[in-house]
PDB file of N, CA and C in Angstrom:
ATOM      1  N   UNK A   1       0.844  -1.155   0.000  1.00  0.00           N
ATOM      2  CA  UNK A   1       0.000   0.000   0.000  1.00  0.00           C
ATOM      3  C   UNK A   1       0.900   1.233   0.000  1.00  0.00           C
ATOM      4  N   UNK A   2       0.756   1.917  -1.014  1.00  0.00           N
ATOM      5  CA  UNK A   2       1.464   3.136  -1.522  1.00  0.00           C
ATOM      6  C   UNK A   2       0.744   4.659  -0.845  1.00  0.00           C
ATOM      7  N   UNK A   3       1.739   5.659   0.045  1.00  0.00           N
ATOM      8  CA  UNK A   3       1.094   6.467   0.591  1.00  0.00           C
ATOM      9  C   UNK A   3       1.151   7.441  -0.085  1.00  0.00           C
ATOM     10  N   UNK A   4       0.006   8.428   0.054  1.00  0.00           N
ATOM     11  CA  UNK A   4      -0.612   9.034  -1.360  1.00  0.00           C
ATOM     12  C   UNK A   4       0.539  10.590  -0.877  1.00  0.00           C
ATOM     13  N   UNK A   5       0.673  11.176  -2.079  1.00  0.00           N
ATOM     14  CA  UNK A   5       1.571  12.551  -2.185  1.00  0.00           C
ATOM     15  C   UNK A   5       0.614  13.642  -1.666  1.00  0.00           C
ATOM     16  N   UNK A   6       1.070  14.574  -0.437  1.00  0.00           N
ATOM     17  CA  UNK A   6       0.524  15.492  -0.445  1.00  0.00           C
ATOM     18  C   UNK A   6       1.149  16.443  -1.146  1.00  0.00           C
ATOM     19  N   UNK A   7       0.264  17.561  -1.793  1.00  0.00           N
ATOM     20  CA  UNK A   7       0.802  18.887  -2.105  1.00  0.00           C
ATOM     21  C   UNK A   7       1.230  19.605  -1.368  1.00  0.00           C
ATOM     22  N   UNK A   8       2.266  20.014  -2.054  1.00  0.00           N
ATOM     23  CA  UNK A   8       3.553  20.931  -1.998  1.00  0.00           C
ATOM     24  C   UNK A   8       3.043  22.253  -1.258  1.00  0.00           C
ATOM     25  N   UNK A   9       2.800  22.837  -0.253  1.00  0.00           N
ATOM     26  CA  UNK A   9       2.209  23.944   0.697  1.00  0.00           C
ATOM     27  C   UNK A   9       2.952  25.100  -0.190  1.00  0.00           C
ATOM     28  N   UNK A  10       2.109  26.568  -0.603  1.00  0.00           N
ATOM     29  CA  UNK A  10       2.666  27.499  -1.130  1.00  0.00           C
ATOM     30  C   UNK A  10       3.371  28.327   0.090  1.00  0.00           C
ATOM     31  N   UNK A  11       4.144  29.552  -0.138  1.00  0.00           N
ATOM     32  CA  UNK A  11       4.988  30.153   0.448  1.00  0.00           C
ATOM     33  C   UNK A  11       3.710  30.858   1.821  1.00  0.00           C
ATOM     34  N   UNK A  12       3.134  31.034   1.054  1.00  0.00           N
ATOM     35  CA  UNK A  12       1.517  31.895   2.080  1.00  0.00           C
ATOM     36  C   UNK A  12       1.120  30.998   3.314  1.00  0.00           C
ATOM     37  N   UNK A  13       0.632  29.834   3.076  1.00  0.00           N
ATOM     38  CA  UNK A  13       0.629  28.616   3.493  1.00  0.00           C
ATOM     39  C   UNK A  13       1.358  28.953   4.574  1.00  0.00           C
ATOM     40  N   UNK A  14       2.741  28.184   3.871  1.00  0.00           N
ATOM     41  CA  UNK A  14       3.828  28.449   5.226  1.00  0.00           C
ATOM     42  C   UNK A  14       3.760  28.762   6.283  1.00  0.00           C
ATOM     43  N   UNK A  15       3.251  30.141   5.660  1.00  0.00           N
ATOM     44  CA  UNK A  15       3.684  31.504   6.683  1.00  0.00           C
ATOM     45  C   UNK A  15       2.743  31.458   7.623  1.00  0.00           C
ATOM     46  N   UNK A  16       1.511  31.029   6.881  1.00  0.00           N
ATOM     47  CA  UNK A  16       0.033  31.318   8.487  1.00  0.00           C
ATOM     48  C   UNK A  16       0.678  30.225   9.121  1.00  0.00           C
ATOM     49  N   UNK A  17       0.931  28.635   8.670  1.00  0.00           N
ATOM     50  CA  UNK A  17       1.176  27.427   9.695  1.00  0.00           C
ATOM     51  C   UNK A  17       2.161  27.966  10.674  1.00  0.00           C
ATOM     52  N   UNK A  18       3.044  28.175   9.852  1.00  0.00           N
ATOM     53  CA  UNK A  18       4.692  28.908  10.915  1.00  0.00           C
ATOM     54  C   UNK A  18       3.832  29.807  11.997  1.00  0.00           C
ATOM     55  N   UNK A  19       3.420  30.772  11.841  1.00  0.00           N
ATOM     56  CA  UNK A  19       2.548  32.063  12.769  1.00  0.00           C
ATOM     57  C   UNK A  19       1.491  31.645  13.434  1.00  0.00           C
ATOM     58  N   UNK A  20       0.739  30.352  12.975  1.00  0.00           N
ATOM     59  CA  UNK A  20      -0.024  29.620  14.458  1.00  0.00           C
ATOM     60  C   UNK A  20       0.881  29.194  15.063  1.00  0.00           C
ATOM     61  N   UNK A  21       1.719  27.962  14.677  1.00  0.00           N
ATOM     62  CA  UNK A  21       2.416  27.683  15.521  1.00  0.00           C
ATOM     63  C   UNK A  21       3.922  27.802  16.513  1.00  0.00           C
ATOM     64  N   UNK A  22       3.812  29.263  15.988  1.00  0.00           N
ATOM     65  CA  UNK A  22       4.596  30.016  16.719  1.00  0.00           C
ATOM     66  C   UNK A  22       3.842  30.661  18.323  1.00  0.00           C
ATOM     67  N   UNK A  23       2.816  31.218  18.114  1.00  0.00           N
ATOM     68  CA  UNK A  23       1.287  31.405  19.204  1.00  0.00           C
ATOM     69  C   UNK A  23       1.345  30.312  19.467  1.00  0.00           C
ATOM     70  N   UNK A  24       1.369  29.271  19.085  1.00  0.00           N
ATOM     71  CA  UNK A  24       0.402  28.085  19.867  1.00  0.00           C
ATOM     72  C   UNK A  24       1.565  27.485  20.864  1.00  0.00           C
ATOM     73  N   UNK A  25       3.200  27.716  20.602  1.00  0.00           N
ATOM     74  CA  UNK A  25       4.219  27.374  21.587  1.00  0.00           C
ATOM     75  C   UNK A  25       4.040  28.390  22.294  1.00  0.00           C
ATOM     76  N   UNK A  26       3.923  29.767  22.189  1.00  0.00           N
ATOM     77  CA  UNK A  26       3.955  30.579  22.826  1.00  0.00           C
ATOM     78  C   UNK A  26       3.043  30.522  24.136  1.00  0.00           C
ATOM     79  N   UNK A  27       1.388  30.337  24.064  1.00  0.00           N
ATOM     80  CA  UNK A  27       0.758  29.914  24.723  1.00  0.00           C
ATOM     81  C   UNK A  27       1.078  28.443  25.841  1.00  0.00           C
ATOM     82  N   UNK A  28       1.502  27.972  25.026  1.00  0.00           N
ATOM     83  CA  UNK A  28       2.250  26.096  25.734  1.00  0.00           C
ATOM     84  C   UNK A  28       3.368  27.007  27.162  1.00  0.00           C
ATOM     85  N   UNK A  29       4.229  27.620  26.530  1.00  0.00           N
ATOM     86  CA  UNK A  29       4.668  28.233  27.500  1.00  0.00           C
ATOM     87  C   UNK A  29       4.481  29.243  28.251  1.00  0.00           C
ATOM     88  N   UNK A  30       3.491  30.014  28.406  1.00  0.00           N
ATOM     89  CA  UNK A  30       3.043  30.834  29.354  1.00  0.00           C
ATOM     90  C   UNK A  30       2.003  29.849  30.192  1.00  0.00           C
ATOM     91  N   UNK A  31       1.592  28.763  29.252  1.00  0.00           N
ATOM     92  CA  UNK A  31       0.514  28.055  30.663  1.00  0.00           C
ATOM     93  C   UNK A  31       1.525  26.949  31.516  1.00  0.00           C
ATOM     94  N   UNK A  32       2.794  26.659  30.831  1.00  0.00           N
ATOM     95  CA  UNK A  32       3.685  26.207  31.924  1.00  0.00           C
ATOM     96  C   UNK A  32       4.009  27.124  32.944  1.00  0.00           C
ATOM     97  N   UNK A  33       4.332  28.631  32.430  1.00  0.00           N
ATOM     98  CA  UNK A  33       4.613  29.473  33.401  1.00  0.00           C
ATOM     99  C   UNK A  33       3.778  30.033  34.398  1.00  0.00           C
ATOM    100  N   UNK A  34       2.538  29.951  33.960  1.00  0.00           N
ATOM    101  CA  UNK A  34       0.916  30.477  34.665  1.00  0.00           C
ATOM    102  C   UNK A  34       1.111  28.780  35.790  1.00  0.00           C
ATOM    103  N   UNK A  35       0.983  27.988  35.376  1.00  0.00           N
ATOM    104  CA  UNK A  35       0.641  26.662  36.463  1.00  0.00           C
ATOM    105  C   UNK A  35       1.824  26.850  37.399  1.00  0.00           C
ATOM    106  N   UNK A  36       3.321  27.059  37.469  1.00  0.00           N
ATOM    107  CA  UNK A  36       4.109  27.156  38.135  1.00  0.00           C
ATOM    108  C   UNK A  36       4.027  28.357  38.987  1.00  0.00           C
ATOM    109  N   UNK A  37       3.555  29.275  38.651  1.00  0.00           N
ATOM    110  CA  UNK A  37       3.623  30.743  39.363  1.00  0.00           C
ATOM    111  C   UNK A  37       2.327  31.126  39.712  1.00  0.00           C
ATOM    112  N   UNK A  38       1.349  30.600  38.955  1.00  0.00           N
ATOM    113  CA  UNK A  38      -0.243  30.564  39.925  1.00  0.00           C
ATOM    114  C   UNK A  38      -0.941  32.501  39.204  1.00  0.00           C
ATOM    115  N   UNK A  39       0.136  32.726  38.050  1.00  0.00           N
ATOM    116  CA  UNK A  39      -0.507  34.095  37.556  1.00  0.00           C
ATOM    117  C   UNK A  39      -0.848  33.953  36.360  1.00  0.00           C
ATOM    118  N   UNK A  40      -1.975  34.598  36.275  1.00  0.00           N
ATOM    119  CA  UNK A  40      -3.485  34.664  35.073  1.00  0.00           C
ATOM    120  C   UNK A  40      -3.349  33.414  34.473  1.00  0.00           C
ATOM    121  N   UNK A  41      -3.711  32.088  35.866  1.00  0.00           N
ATOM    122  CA  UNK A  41      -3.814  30.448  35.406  1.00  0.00           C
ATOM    123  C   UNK A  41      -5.395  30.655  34.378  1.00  0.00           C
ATOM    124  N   UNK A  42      -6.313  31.059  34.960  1.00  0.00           N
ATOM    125  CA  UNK A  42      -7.433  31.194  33.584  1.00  0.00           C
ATOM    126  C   UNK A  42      -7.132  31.777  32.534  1.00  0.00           C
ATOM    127  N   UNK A  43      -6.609  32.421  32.189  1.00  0.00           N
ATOM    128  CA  UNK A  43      -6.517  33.551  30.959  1.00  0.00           C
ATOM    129  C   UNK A  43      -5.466  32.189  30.344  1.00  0.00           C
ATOM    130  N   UNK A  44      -4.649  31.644  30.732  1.00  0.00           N
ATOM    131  CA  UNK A  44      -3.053  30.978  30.267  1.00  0.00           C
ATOM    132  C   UNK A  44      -4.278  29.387  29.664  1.00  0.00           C
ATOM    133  N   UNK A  45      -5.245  28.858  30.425  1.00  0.00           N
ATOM    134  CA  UNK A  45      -5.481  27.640  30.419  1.00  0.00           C
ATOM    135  C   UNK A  45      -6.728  27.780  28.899  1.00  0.00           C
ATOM    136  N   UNK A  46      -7.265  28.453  29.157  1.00  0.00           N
ATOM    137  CA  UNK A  46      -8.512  29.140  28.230  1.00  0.00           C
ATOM    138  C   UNK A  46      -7.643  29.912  27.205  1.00  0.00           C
ATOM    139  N   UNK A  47      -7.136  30.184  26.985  1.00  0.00           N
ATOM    140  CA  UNK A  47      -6.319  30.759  25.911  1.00  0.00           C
ATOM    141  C   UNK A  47      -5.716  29.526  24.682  1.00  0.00           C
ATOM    142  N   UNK A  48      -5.131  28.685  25.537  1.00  0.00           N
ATOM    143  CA  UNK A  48      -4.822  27.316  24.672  1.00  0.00           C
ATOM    144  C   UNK A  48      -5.701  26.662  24.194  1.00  0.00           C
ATOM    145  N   UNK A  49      -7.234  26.482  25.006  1.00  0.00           N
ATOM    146  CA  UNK A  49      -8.084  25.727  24.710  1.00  0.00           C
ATOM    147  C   UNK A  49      -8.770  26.245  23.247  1.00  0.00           C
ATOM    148  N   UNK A  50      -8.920  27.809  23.438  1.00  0.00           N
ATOM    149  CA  UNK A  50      -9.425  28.505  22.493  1.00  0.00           C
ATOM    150  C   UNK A  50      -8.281  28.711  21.162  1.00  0.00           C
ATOM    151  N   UNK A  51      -7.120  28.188  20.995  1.00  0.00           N
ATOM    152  CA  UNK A  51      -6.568  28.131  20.089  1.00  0.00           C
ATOM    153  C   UNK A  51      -6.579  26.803  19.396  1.00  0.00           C
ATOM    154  N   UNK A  52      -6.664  26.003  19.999  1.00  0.00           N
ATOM    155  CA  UNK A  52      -6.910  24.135  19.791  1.00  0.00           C
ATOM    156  C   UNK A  52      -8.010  23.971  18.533  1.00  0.00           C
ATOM    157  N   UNK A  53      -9.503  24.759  19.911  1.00  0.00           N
ATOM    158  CA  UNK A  53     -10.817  24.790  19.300  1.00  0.00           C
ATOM    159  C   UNK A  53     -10.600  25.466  17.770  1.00  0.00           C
ATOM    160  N   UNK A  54     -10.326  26.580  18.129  1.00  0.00           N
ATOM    161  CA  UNK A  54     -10.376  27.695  16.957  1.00  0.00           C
ATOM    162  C   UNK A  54      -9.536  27.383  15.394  1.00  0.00           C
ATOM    163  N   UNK A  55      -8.090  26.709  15.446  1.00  0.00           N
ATOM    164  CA  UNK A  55      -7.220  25.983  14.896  1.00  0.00           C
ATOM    165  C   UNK A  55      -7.960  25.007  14.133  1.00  0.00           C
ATOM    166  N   UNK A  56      -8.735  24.007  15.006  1.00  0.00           N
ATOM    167  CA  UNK A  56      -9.370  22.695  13.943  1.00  0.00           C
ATOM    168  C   UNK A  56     -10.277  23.117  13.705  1.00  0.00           C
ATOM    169  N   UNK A  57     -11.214  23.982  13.978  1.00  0.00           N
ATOM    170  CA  UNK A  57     -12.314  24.692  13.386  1.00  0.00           C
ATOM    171  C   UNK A  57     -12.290  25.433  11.984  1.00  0.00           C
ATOM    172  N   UNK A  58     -11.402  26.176  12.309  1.00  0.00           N
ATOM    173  CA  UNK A  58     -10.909  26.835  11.003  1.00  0.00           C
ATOM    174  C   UNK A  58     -10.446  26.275   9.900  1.00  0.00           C
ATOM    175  N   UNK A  59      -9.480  25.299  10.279  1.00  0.00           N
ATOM    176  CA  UNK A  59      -8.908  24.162   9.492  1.00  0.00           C
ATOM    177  C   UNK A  59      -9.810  22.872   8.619  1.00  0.00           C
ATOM    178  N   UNK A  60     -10.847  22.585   9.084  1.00  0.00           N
ATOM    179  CA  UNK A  60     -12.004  21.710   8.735  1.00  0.00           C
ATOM    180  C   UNK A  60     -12.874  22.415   8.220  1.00  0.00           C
ATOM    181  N   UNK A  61     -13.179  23.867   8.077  1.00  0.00           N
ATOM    182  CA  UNK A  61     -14.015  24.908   7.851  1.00  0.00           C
ATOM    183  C   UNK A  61     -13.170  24.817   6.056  1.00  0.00           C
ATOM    184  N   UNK A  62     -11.697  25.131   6.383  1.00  0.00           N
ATOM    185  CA  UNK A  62     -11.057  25.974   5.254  1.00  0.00           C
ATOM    186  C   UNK A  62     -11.013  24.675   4.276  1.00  0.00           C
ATOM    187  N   UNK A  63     -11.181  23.082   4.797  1.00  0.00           N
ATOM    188  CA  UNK A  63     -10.398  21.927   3.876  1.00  0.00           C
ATOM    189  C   UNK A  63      -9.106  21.973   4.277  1.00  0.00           C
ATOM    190  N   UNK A  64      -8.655  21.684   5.354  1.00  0.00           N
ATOM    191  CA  UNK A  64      -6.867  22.084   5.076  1.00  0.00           C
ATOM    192  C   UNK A  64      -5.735  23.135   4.580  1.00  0.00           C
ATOM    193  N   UNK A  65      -6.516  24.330   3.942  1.00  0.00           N
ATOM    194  CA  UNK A  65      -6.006  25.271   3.745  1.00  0.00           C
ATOM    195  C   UNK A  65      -5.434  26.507   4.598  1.00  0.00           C
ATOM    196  N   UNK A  66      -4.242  26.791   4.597  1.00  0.00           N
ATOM    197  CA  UNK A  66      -3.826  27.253   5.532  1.00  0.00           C
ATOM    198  C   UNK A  66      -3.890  28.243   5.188  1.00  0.00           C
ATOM    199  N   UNK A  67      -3.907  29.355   3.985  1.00  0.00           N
ATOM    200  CA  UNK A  67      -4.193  30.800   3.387  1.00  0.00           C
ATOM    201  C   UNK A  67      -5.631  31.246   3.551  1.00  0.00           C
ATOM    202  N   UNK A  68      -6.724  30.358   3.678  1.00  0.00           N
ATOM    203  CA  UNK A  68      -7.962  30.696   3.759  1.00  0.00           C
ATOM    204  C   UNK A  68      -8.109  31.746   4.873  1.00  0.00           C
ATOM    205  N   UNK A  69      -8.596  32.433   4.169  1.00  0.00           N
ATOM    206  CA  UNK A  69      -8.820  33.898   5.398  1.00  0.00           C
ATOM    207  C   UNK A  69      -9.521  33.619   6.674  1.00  0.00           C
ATOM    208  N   UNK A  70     -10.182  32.683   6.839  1.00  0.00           N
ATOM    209  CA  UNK A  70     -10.907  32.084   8.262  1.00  0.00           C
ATOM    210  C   UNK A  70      -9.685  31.705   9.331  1.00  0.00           C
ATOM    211  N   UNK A  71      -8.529  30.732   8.085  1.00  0.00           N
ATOM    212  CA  UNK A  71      -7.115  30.636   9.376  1.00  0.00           C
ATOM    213  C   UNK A  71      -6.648  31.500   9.769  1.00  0.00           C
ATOM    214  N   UNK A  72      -6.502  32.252   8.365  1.00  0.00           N
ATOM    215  CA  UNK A  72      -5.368  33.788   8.875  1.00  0.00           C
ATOM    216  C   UNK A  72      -5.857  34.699   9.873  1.00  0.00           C
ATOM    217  N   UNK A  73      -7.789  34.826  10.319  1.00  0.00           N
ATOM    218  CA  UNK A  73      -8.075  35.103  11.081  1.00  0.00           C
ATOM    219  C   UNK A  73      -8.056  34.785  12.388  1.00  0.00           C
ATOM    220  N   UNK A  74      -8.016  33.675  12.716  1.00  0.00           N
ATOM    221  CA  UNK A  74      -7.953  32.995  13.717  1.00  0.00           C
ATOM    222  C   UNK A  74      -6.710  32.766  14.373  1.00  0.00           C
ATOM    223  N   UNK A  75      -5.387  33.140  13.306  1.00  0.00           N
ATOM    224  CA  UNK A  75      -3.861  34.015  13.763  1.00  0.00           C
ATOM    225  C   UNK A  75      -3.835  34.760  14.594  1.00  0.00           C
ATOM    226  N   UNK A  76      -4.626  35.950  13.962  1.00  0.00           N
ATOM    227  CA  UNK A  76      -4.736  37.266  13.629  1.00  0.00           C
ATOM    228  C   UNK A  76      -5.128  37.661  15.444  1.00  0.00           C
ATOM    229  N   UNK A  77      -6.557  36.500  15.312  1.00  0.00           N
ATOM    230  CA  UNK A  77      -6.991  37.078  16.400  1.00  0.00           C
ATOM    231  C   UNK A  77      -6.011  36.049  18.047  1.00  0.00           C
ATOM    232  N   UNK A  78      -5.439  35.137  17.931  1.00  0.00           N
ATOM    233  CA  UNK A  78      -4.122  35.044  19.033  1.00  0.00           C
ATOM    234  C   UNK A  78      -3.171  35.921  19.028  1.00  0.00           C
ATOM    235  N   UNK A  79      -2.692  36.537  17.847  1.00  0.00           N
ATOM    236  CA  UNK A  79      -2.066  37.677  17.851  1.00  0.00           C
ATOM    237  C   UNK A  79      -2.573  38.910  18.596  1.00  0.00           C
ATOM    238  N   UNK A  80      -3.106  38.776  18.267  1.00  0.00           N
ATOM    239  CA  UNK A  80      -4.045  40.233  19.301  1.00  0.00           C
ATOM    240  C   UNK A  80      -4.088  40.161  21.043  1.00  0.00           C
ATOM    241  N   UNK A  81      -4.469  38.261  21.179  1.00  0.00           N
ATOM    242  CA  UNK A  81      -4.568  38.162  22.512  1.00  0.00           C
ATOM    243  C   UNK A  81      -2.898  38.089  23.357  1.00  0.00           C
ATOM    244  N   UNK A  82      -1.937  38.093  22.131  1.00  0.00           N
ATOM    245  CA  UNK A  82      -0.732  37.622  22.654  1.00  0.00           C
ATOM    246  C   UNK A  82      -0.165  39.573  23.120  1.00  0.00           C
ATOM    247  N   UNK A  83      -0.327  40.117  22.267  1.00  0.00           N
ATOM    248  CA  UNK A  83      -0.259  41.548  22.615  1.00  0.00           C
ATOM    249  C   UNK A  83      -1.247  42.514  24.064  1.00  0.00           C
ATOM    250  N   UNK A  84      -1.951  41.943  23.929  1.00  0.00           N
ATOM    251  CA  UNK A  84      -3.388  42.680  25.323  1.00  0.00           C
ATOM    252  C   UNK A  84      -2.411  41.445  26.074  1.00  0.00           C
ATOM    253  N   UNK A  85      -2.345  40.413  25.874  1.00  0.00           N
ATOM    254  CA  UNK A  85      -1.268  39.728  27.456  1.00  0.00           C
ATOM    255  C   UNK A  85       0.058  41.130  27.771  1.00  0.00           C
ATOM    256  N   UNK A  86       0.881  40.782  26.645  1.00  0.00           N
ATOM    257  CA  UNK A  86       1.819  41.926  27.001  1.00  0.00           C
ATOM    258  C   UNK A  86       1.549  43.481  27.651  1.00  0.00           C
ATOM    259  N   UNK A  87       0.642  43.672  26.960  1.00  0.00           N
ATOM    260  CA  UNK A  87       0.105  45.044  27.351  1.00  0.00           C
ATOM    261  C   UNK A  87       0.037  44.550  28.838  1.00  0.00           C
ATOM    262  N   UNK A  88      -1.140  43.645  29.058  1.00  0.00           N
ATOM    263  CA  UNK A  88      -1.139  43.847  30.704  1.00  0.00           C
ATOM    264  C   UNK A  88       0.518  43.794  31.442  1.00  0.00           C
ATOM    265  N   UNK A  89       1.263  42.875  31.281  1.00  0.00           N
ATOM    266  CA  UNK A  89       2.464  42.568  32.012  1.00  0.00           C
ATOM    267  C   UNK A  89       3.333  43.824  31.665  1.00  0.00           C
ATOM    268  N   UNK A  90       3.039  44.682  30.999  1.00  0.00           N
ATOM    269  CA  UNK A  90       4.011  45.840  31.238  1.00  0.00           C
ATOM    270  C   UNK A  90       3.224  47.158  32.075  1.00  0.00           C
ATOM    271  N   UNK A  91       1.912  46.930  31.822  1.00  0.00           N
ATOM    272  CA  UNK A  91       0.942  47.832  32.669  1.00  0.00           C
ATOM    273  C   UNK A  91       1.360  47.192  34.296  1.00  0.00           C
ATOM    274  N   UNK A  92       1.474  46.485  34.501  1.00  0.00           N
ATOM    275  CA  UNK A  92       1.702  45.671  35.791  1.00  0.00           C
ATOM    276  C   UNK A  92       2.772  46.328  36.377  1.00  0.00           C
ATOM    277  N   UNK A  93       3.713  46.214  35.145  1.00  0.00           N
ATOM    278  CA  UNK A  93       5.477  46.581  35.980  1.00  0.00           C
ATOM    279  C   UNK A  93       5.809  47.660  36.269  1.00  0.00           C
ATOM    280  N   UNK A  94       4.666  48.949  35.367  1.00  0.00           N
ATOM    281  CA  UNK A  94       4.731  50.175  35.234  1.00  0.00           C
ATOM    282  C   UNK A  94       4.317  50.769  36.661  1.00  0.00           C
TER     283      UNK A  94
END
């Protein structure tokens, strides 16, 4: 039994997979750091869950397409939550 060829991912592609899963380690490690230090454990635990959800949603929505504007949104919008995190932790230190 011969395993079938997937296509070759374009450069666009790439770039959203690379940029979730750049957020999605990012998140992995702030909820290691949230469970060890006991700070914003909801925001750290619910944040991953909602990238998981949102990730195969989008992904089963798009067919596997990683350029479909539903993924790039669903980047877009961990990107946003990864920045309002920062924002708070420098509002904090300030």
């Amino acid at each position: 039994m011969a395993a079938e060829e997937l296509p070759a991912l374009s450069r666009a592609q790439k770039f959203w997979a690379l940029g979730a899963a750049l957020l999605f380690l990012i998140a992995t490690a702030f909820l290691g750091f949230s469970l060890n230090t006991g700070a914003l454990r909801g925001f750290a635990i619910g944040w991953l869950a909602l990238q998981i959800f949102g990730y195969v949603g989008a992904l089963k929505f798009a067919k596997g397409d990683f350029a479909h504007p539903l993924f790039k949104s669903q980047v877009m919008l961990h990107f946003i939550a990864l920045m309002l995190l920062a924002a708070s932790i420098i509002k904090a230190f300030s």
